[in-house]
Protein backbone atom coordinates (compact mmCIF):
# COMPACT_ATOMS: atom_id res chain seq x y z
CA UNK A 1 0.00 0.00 0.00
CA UNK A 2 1.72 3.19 -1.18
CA UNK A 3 1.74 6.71 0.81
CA UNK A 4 -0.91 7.96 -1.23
CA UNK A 5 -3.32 5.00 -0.58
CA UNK A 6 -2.61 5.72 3.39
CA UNK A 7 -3.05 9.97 2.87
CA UNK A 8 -6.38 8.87 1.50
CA UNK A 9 -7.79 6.79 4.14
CA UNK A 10 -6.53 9.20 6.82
CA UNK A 11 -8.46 11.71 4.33
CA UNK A 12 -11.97 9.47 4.92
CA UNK A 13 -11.74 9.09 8.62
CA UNK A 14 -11.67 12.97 9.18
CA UNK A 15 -14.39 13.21 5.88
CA UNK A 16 -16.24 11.02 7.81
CA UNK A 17 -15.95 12.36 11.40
CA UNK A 18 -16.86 16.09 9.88
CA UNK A 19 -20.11 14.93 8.16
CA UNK A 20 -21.06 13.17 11.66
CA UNK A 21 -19.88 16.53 13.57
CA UNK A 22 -21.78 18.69 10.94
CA UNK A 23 -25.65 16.38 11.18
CA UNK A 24 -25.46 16.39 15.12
CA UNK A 25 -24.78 20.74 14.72
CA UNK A 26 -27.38 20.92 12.29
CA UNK A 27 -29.75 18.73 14.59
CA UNK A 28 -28.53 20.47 17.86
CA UNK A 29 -29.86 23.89 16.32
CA UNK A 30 -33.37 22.84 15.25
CA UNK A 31 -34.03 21.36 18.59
CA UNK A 32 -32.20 23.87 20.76
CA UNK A 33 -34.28 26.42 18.57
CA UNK A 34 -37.89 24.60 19.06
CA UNK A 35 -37.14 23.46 23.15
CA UNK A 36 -36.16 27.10 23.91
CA UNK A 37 -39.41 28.46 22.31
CA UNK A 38 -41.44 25.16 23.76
CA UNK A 39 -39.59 26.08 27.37
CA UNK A 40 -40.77 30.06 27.23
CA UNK A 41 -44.01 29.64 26.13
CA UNK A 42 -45.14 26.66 28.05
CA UNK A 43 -43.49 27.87 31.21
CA UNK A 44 -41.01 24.81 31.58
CA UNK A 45 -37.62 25.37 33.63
CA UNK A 46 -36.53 22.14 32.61
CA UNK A 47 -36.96 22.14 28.90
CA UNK A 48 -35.08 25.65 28.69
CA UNK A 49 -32.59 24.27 30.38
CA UNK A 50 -32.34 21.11 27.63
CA UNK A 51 -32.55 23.86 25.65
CA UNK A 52 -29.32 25.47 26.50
CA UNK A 53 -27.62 22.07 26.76
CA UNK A 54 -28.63 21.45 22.84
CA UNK A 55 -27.77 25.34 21.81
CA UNK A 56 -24.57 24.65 23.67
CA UNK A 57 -23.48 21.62 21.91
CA UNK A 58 -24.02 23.88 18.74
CA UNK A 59 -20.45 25.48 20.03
CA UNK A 60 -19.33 21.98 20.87
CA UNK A 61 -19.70 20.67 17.63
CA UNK A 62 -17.71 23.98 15.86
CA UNK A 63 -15.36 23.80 18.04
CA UNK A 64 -14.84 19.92 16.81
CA UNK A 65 -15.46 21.02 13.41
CA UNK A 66 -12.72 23.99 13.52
CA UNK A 67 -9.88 20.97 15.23
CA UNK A 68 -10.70 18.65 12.70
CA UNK A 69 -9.76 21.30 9.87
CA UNK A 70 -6.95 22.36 11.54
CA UNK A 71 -5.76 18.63 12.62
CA UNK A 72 -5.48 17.96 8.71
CA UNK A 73 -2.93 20.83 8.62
CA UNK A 74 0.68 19.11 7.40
CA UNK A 75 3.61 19.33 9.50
CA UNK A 76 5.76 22.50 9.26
CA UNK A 77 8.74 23.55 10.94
CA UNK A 78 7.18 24.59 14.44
CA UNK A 79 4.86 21.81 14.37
CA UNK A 80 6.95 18.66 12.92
CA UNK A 81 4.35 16.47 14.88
CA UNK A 82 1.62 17.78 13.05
CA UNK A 83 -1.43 19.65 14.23
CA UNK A 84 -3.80 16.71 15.39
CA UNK A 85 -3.81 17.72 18.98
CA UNK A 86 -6.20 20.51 18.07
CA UNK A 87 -8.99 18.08 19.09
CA UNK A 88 -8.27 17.19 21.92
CA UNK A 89 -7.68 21.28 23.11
CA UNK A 90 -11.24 21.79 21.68
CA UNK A 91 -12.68 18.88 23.56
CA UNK A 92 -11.19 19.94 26.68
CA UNK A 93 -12.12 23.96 26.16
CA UNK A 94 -15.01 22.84 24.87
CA UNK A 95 -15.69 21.05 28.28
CA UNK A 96 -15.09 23.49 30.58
CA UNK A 97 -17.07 26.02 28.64
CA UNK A 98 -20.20 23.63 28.80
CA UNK A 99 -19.51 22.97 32.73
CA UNK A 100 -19.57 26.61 33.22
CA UNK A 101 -22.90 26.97 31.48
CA UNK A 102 -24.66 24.03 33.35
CA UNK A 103 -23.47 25.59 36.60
CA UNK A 104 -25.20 28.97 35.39
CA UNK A 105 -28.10 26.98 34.67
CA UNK A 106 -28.32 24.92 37.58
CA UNK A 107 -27.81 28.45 39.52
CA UNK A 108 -30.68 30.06 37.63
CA UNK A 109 -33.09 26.97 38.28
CA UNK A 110 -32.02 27.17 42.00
CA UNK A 111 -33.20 31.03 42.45
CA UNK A 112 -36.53 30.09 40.99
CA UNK A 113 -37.31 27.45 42.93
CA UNK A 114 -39.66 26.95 44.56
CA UNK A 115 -41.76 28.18 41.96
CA UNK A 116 -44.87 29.97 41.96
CA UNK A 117 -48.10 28.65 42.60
CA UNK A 118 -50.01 28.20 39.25
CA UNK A 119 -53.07 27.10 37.73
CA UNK A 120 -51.73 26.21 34.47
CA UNK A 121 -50.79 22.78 33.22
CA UNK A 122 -47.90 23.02 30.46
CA UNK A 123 -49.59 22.82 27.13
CA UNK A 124 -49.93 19.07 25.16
CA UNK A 125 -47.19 19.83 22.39
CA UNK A 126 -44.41 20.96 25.17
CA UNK A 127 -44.57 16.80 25.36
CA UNK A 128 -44.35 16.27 21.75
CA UNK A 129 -41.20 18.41 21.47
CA UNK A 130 -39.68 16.45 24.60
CA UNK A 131 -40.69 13.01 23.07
CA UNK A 132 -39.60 13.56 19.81
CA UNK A 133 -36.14 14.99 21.47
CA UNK A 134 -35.60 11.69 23.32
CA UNK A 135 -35.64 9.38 19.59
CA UNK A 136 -33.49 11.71 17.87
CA UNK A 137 -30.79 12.43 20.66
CA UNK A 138 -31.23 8.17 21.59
CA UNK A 139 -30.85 7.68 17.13
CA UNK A 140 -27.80 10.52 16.91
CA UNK A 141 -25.69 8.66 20.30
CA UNK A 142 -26.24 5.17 18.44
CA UNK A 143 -24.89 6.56 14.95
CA UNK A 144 -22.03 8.51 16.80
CA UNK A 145 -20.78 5.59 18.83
CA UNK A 146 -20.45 3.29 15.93
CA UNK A 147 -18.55 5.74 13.94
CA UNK A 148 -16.36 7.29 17.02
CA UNK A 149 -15.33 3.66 18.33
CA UNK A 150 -14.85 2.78 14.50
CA UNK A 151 -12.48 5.83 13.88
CA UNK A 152 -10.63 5.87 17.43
CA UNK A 153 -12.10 9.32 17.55
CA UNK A 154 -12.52 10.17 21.42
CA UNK A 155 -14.37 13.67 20.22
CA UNK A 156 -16.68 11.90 18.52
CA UNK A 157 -17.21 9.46 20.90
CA UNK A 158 -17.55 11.92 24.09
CA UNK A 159 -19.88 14.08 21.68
CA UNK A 160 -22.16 10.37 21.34
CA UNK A 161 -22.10 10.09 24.71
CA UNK A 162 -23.37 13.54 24.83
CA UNK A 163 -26.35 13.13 22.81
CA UNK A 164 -27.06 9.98 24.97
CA UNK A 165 -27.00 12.70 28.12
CA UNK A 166 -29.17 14.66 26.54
CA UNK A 167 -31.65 11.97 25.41
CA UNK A 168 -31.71 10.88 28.71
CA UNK A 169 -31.84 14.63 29.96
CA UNK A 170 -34.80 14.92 27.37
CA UNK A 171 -36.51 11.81 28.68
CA UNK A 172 -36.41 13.61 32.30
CA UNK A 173 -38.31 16.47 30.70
CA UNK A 174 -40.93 14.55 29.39
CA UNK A 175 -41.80 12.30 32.73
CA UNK A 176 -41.76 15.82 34.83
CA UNK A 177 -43.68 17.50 32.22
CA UNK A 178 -46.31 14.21 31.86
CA UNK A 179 -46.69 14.68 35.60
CA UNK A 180 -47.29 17.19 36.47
CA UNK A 181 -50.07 17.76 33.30
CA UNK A 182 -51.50 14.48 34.88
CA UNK A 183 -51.47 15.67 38.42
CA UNK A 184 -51.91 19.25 38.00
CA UNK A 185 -50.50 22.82 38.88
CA UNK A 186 -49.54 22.05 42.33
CA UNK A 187 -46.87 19.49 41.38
CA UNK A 188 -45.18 22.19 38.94
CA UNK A 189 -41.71 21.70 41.67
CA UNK A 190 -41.36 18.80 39.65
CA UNK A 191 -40.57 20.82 36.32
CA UNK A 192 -37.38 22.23 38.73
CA UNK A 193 -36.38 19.35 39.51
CA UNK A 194 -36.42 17.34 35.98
CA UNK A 195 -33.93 20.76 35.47
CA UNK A 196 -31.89 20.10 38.42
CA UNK A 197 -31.56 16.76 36.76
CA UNK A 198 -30.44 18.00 33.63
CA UNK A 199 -27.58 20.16 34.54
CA UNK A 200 -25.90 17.00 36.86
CA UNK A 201 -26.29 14.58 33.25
CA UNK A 202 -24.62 17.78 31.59
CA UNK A 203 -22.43 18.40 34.08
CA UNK A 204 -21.15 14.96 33.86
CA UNK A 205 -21.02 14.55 30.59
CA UNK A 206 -18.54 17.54 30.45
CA UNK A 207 -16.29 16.34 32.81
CA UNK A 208 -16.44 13.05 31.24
CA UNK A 209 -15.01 14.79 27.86
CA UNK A 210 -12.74 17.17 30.02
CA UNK A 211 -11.08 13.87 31.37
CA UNK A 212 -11.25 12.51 28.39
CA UNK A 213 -8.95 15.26 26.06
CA UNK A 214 -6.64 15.64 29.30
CA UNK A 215 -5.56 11.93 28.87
CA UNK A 216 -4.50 12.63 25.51
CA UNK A 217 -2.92 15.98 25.54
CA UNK A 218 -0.94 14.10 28.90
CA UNK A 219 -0.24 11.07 25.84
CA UNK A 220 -1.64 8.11 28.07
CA UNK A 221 -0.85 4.89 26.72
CA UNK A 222 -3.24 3.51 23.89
CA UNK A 223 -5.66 0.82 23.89
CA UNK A 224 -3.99 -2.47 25.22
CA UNK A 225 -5.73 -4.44 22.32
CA UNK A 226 -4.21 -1.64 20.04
CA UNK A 227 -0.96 -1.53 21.71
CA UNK A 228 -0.89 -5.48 21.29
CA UNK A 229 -2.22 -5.42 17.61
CA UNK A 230 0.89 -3.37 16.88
CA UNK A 231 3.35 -5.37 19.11
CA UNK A 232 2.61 -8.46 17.37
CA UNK A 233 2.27 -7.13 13.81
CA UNK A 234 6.26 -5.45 14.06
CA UNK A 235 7.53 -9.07 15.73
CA UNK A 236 6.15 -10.70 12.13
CA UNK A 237 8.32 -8.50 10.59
CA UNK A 238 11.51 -10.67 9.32
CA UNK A 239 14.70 -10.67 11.60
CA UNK A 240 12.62 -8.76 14.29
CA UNK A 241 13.14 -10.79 17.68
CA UNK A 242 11.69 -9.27 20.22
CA UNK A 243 10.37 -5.91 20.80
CA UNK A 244 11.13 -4.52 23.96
CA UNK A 245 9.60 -1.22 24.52
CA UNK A 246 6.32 0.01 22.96
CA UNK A 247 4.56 3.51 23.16
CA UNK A 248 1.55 4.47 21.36
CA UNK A 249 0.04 7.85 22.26
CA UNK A 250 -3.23 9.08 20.55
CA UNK A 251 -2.94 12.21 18.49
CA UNK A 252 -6.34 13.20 17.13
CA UNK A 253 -8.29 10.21 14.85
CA UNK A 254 -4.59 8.90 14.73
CA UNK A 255 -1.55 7.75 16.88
CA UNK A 256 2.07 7.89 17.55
CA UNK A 257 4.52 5.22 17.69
CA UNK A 258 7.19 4.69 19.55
CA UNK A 259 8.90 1.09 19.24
CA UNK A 260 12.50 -0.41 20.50
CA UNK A 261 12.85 -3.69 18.40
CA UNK A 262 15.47 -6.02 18.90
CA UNK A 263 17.44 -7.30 16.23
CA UNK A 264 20.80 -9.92 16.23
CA UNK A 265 24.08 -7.93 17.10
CA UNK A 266 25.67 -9.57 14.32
CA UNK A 267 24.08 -7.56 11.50
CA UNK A 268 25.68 -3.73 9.83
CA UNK A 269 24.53 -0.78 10.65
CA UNK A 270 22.51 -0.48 7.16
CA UNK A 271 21.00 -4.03 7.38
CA UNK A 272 19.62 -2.73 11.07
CA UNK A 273 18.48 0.32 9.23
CA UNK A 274 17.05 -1.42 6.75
CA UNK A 275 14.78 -3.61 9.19
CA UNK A 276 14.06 -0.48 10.94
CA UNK A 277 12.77 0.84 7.60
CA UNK A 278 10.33 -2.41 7.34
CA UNK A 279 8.73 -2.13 10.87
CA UNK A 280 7.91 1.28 10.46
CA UNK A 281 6.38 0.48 6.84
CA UNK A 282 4.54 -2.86 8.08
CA UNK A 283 2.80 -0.61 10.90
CA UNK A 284 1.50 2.10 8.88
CA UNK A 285 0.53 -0.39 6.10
CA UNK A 286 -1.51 -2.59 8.66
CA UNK A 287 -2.75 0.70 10.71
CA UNK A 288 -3.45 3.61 8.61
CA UNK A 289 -4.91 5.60 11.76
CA UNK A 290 -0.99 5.14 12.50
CA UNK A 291 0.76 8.62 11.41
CA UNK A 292 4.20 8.00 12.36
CA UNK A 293 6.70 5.70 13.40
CA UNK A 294 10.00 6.40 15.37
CA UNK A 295 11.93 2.87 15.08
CA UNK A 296 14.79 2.11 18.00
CA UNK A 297 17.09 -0.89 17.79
CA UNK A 298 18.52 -2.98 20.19
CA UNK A 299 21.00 -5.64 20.25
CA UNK A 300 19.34 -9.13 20.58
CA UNK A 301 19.53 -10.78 23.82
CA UNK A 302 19.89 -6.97 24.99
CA UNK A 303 22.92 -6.91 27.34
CA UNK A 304 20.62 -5.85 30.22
CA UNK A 305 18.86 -9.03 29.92
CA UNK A 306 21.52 -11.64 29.87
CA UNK A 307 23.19 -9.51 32.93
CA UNK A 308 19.22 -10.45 34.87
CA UNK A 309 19.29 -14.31 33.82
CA UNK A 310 23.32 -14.86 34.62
């Protein structure tokens, strides 16, 4: 598989992950749009609170939109890693923006609660908006959690797991709003308290993500399954004998590899070289979410070793 082959499946992944980022934006602002008007007019504290949770995943997903663009930027000289990263600083700004809003929220609700006795029940159709919420959000986290575990995304998948938060966010909506139509006015603390449920699911839904992005920008190991994948794919490489070291940090939809292999200490420095040369082009040819490979060798058994077993 030649360079260009890998360039153009690297190419799909983030093609893929910004037509996913752009449906759940596009979604986020119709609903965001009809809960806020749905929350206002039909007196609900909890559904313009969903409301602001959907308007504010509108800046989640541009945020995610803007890294991706910028995360398919080549290297240059002040960024010979490349510029994947950017995702993971919008996930984690992106995180603390939304935990700041929920707390504003959650304050807001707070101050109004109690709330005032009424003789109105909220009207039929502030259901229908709440219901219809709950199957898109529940439909959006299924599509997004395929796709973000398929393409190692962790912005996509936190942003899945965000639409499941607000489905079930949505869903608490809907029973307080079903209440308190069945059981009248005088249960309307209910509505505050289907809000006060809401900003805790958003609230940890943002830290989730927060956590999430820190992990990578602090390069945590990768996947063991990954980490093994590669492990055993650069052994089957010929004249490889063991590998001794392996790091694999996620960067973006792709990852960084660090590998000590050890070969005999018979060989020339160009026939090492030149085994180095096949690792690095068996990994990215077997992993194409791979971006780079920094091959170490090692005589084979490694001095160290032979020192433990004497």
């Amino acid at each position: 598989m030649g360079g260009r082959t890998w360039e153009s499946v690297k190419r799909n992944l983030y093609h893929e992950a910004v037509r996913a980022t752009l449906l759940g934006l596009v979604v986020n602002l119709a609903l965001g749009g009809a809960k806020l008007f749905g929350g206002i007019v039909g007196g609900s504290l909890a559904m313009v609170s969903d409301a602001v949770n959907s308007l504010g995943d509108v800046f989640t997903s541009s945020a995610i939109l803007l890294a991706f663009r910028v995360a398919q930027k080549p290297a240059d000289a002040e960024h010979p890693y490349g510029h994947t990263r950017a995702e993971a600083i919008a996930g984690s700004n992106v995180a603390v923006l939304v935990i700041v809003s929920a707390l504003i929220v959650g304050w807001n609700t707070l101050r109004s609660f109690p709330p005032e006795p009424t003789t109105e029940t909220p009207p039929l159709w502030t259901l229908l908006i709440a219901g219809v919420n709950v199957l898109i959000k529940e439909a959006l986290y299924q599509f997004k959690i395929r796709l973000g575990r398929r393409l190692g995304s962790s912005a996509l998948t936190a942003n899945a797991w965000d639409h499941r938060s607000d489905a079930l966010s949505a869903l608490a909506v809907l029973i307080s709003l079903a209440l308190v139509r069945i059981l009248g006015p005088r249960y309307a603390f209910l509505d505050g308290v289907a809000g006060m449920v809401v900003v805790a699911v958003i609230l940890n839904s943002a830290t989730r993500l927060l956590l999430s992005s820190g992990q990578e920008l602090m390069d945590a190991q990768a996947d063991s399954e990954f980490v093994e994948a590669i492990r055993d794919a650069a052994v089957g490489v010929p004249q490889v004998r063991k590998v001794d070291k392996l790091w694999v940090r996620k960067t973006g939809l792709e990852y960084l590899v660090d590998i000590h292999v050890q070969v005999s200490a018979a060989l020339t420095v160009d026939e090492g070289h030149r085994i180095s040369h096949r690792v690095k082009d068996q990994l990215l040819e077997r992993f194409p979410i791979v971006r780079d490979v920094l091959v170490h060798l090692e005589p084979f058994p490694h001095p160290h070793e032979h020192a433990d077993q004497a």
